[in-house]
C-alpha atoms as a PDB file:
ATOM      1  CA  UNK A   1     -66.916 -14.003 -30.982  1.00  0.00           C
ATOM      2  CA  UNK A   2     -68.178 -17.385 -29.488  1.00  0.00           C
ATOM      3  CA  UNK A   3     -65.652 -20.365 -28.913  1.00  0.00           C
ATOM      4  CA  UNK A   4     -66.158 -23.993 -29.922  1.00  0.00           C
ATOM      5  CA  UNK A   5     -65.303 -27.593 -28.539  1.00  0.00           C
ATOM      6  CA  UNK A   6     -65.316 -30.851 -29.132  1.00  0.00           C
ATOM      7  CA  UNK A   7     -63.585 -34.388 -29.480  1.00  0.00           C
ATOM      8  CA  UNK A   8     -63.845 -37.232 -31.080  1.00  0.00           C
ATOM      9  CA  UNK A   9     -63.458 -41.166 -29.865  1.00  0.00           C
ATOM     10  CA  UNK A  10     -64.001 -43.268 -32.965  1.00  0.00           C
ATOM     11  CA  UNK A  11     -64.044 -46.134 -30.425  1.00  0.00           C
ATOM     12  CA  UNK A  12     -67.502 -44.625 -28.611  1.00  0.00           C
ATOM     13  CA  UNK A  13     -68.049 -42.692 -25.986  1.00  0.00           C
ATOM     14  CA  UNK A  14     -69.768 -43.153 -22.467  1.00  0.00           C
ATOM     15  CA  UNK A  15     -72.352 -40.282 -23.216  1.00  0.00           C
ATOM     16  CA  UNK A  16     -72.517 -38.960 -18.901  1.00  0.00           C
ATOM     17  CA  UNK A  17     -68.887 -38.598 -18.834  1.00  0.00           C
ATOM     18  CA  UNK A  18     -68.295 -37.336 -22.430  1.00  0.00           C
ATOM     19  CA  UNK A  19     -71.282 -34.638 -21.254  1.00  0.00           C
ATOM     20  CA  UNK A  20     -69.344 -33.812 -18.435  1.00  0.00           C
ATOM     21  CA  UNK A  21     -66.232 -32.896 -20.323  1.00  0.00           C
ATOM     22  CA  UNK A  22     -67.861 -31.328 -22.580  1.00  0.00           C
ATOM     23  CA  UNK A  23     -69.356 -29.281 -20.405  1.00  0.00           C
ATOM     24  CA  UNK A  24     -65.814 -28.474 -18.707  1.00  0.00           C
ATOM     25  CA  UNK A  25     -64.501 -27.435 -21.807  1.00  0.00           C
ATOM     26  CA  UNK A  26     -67.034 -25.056 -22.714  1.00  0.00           C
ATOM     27  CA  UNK A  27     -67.303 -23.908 -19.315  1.00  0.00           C
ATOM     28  CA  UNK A  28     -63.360 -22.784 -19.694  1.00  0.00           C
ATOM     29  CA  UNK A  29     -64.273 -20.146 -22.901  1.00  0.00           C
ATOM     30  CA  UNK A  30     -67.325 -19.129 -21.124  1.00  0.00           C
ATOM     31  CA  UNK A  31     -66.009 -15.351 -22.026  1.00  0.00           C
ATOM     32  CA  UNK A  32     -65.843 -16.175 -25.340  1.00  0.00           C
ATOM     33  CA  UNK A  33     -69.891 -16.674 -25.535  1.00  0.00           C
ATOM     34  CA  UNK A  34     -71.815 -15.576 -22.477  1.00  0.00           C
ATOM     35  CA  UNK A  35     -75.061 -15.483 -24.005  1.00  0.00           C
ATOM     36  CA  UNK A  36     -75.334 -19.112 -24.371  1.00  0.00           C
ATOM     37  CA  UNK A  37     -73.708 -22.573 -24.227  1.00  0.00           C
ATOM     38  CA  UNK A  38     -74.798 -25.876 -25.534  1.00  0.00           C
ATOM     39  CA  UNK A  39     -73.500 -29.586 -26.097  1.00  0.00           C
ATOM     40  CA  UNK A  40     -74.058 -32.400 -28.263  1.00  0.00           C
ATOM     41  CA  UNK A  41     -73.380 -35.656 -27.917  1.00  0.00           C
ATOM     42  CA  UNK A  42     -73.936 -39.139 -30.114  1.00  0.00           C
ATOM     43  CA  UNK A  43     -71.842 -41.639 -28.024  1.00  0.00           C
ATOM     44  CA  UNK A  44     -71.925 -44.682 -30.483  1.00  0.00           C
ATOM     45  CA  UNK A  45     -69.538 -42.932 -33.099  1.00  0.00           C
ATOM     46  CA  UNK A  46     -68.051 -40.981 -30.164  1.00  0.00           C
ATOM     47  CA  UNK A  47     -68.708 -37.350 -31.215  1.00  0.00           C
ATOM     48  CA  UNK A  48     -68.629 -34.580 -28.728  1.00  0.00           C
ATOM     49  CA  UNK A  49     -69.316 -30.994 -30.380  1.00  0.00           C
ATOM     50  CA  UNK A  50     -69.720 -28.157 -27.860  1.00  0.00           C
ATOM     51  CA  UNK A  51     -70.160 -24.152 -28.490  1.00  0.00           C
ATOM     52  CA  UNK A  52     -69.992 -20.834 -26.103  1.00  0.00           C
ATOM     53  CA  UNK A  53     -72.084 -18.427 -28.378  1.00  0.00           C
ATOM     54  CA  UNK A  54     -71.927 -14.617 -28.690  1.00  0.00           C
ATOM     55  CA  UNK A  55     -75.580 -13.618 -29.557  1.00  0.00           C
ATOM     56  CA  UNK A  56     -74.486 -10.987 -32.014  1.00  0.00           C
ATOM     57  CA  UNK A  57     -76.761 -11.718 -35.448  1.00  0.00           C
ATOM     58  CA  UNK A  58     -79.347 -13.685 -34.371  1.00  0.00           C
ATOM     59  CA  UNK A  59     -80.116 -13.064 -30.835  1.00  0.00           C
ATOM     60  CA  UNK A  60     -83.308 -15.843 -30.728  1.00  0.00           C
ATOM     61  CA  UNK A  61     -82.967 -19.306 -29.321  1.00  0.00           C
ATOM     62  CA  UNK A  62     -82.996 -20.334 -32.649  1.00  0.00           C
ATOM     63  CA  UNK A  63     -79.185 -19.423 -32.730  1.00  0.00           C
ATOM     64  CA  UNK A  64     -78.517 -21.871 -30.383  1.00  0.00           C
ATOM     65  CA  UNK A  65     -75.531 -24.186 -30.871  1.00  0.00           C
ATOM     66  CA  UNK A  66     -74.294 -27.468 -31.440  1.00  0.00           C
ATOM     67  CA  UNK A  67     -77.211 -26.919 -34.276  1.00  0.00           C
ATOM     68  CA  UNK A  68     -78.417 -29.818 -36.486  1.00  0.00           C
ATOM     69  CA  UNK A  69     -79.441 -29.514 -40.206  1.00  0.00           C
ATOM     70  CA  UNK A  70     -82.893 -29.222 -41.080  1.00  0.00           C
ATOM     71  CA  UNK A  71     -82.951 -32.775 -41.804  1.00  0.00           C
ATOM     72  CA  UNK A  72     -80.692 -33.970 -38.593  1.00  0.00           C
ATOM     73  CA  UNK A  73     -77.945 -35.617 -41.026  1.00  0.00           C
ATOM     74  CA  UNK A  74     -75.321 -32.326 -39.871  1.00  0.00           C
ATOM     75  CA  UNK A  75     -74.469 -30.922 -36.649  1.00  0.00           C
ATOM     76  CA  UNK A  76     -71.963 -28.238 -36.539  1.00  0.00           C
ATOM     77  CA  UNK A  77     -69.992 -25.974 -34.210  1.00  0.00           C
ATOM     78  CA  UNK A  78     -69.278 -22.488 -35.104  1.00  0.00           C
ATOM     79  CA  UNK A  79     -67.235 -19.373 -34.290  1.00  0.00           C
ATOM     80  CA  UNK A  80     -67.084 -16.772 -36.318  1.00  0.00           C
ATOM     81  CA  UNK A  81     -68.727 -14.165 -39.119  1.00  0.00           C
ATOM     82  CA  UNK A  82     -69.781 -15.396 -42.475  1.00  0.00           C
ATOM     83  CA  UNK A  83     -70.045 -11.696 -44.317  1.00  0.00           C
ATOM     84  CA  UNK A  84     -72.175 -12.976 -47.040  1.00  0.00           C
ATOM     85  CA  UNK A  85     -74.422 -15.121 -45.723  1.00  0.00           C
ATOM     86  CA  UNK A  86     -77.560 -13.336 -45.968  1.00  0.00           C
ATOM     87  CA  UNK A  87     -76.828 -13.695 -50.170  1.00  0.00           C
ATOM     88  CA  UNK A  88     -75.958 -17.820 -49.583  1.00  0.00           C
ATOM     89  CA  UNK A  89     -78.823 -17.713 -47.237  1.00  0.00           C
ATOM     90  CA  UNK A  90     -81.560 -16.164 -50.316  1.00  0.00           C
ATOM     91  CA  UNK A  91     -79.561 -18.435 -52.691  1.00  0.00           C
ATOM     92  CA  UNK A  92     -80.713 -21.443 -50.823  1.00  0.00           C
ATOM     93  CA  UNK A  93     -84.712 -20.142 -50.031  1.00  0.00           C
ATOM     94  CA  UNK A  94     -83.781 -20.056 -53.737  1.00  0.00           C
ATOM     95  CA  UNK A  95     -83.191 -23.872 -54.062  1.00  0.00           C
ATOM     96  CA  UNK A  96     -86.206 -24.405 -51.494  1.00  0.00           C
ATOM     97  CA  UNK A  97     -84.480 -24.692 -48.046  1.00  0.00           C
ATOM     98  CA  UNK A  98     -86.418 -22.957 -44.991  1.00  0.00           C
ATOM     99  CA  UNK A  99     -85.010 -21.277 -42.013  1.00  0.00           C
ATOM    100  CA  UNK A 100     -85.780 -21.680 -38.729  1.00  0.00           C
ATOM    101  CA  UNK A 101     -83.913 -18.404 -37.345  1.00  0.00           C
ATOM    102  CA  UNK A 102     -81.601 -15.833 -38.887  1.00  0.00           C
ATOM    103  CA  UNK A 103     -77.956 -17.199 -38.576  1.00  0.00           C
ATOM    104  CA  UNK A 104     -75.371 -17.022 -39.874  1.00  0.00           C
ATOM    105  CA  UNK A 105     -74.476 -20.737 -38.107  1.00  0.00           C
ATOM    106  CA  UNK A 106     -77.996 -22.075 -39.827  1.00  0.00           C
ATOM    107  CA  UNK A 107     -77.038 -20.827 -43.114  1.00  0.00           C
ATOM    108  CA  UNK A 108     -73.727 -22.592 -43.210  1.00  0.00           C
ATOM    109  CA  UNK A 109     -74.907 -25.690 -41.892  1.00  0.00           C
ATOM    110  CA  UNK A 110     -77.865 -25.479 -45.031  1.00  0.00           C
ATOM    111  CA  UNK A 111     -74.879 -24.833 -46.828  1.00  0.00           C
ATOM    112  CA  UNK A 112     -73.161 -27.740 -46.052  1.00  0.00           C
ATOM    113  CA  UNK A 113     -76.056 -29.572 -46.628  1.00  0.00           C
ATOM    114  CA  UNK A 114     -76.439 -28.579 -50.318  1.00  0.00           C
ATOM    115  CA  UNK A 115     -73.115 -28.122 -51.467  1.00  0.00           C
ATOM    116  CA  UNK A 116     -70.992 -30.087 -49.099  1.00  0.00           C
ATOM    117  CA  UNK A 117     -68.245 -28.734 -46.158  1.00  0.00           C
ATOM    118  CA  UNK A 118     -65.959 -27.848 -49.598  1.00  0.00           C
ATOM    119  CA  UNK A 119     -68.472 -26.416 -51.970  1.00  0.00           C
ATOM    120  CA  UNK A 120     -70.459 -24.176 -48.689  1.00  0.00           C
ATOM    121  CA  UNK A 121     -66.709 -23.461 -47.782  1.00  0.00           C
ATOM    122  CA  UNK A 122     -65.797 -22.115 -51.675  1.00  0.00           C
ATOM    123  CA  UNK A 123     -68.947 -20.290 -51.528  1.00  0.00           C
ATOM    124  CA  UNK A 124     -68.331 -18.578 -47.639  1.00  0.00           C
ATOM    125  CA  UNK A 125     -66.434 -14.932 -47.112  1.00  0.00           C
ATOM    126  CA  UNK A 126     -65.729 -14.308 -43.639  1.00  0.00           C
ATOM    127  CA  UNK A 127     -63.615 -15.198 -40.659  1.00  0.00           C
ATOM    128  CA  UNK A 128     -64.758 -18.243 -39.237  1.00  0.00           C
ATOM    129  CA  UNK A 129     -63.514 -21.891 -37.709  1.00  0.00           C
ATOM    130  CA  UNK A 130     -65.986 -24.752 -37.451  1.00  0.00           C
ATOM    131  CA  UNK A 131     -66.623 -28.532 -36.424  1.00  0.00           C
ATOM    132  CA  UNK A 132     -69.357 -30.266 -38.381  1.00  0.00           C
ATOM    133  CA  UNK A 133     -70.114 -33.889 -38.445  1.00  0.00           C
ATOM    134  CA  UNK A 134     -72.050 -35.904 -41.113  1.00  0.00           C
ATOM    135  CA  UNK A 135     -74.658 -38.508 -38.972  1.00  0.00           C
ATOM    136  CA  UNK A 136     -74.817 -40.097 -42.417  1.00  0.00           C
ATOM    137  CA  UNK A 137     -71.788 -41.096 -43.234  1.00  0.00           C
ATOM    138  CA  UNK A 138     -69.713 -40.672 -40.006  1.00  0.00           C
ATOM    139  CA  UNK A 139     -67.616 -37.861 -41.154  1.00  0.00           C
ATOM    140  CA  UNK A 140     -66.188 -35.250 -39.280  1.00  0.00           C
ATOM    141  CA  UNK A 141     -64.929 -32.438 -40.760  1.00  0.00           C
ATOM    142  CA  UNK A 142     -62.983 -29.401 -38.731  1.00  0.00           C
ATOM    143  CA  UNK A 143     -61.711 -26.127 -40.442  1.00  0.00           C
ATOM    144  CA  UNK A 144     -60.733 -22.581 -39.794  1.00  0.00           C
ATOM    145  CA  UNK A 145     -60.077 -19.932 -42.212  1.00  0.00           C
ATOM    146  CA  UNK A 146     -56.771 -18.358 -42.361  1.00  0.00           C
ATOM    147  CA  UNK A 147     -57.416 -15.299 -40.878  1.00  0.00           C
ATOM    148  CA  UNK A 148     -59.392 -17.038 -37.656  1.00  0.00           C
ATOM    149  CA  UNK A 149     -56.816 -17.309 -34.563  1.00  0.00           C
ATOM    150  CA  UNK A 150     -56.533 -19.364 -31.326  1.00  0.00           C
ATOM    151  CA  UNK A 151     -57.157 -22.735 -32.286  1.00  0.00           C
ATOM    152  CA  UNK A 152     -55.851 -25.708 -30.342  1.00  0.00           C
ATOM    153  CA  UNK A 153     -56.204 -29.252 -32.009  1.00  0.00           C
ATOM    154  CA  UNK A 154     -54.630 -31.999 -30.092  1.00  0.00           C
ATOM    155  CA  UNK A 155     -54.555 -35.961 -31.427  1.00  0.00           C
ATOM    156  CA  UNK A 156     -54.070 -39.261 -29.974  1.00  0.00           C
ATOM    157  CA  UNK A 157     -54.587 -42.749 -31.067  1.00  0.00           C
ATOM    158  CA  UNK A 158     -58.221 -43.027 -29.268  1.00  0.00           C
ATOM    159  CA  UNK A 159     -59.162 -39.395 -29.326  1.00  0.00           C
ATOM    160  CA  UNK A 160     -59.263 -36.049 -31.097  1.00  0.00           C
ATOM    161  CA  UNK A 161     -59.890 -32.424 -29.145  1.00  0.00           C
ATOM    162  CA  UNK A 162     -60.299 -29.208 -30.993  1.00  0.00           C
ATOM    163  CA  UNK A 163     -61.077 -25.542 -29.383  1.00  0.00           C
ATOM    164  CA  UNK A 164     -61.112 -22.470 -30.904  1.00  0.00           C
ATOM    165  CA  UNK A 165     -61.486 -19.827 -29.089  1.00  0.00           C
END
């Protein structure tokens, strides 16, 4: 499976240096995703999301990750399976969402969209830990699913760092 980063700095970020240890920190769980790698940075909120990805559904650049929502308000970081997504994913064409790729990562970040990180997660079977954050409203929201291992959250008074791997 692929691994995720990130941290957040509610005070800002410097966006060089918060690319940099981004970077580092996705460069440490390259094993977990060798197909792929990306970051994503907004340094006025101070949100750092980074992903190692595991090509394994979609293997098209259209998989890539940190991945934003069709309209730019999400951006999430995943690692996992969603088993059902291909039925959330014709629910939403449903609703009139299009797709880009074939993802499992796009459909939960539509999801999230729609229904919100509770109502996508209510709706999602699988195995699964993600980061999203909400551009809108300045939200971050970070879960894993019980049966998803390896995750390391650490918190300070000026930052917050979260890997799964």
């Amino acid at each position: 499976m692929c691994g995720i980063t990130g941290f957040w700095s509610p005070d800002g970020l410097n966006a060089d240096e918060a690319r940099c240890t981004l970077t580092a920190m996705t460069d440490a769980i390259r094993h977990r995703g060798p197909d792929d790698g990306g970051e994503w940075v907004d340094p006025a909120p101070g949100i750092a999301l980074g992903s190692r990805r595991l090509a394994i559904i979609d293997l098209s650049p259209a998989g890539h990750q940190p991945m934003e929502s069709a309209s730019g308000r999400f951006v999430i970081a995943f690692n996992g399976e969603i088993y059902n997504f291909q039925e959330l994913r014709r629910q939403l064409i449903e609703l009139g969402y299009r797709f880009r790729g074939r993802s499992d990562t796009e459909v939960l970040v539509t999801a999230v969209e729609h229904w919100g990180v509770r109502g996508a997660l209510e709706r999602c079977n699988g195995m699964f830990a993600f980061a999203t954050w909400d551009r809108q409203h300045f939200a971050l929201a970070s879960t894993a699913t019980r049966w998803r291992c390896s995750c390391v959250m650490a918190t300070s008074p000026a930052r917050t760092v979260s890997i799964s791997e």
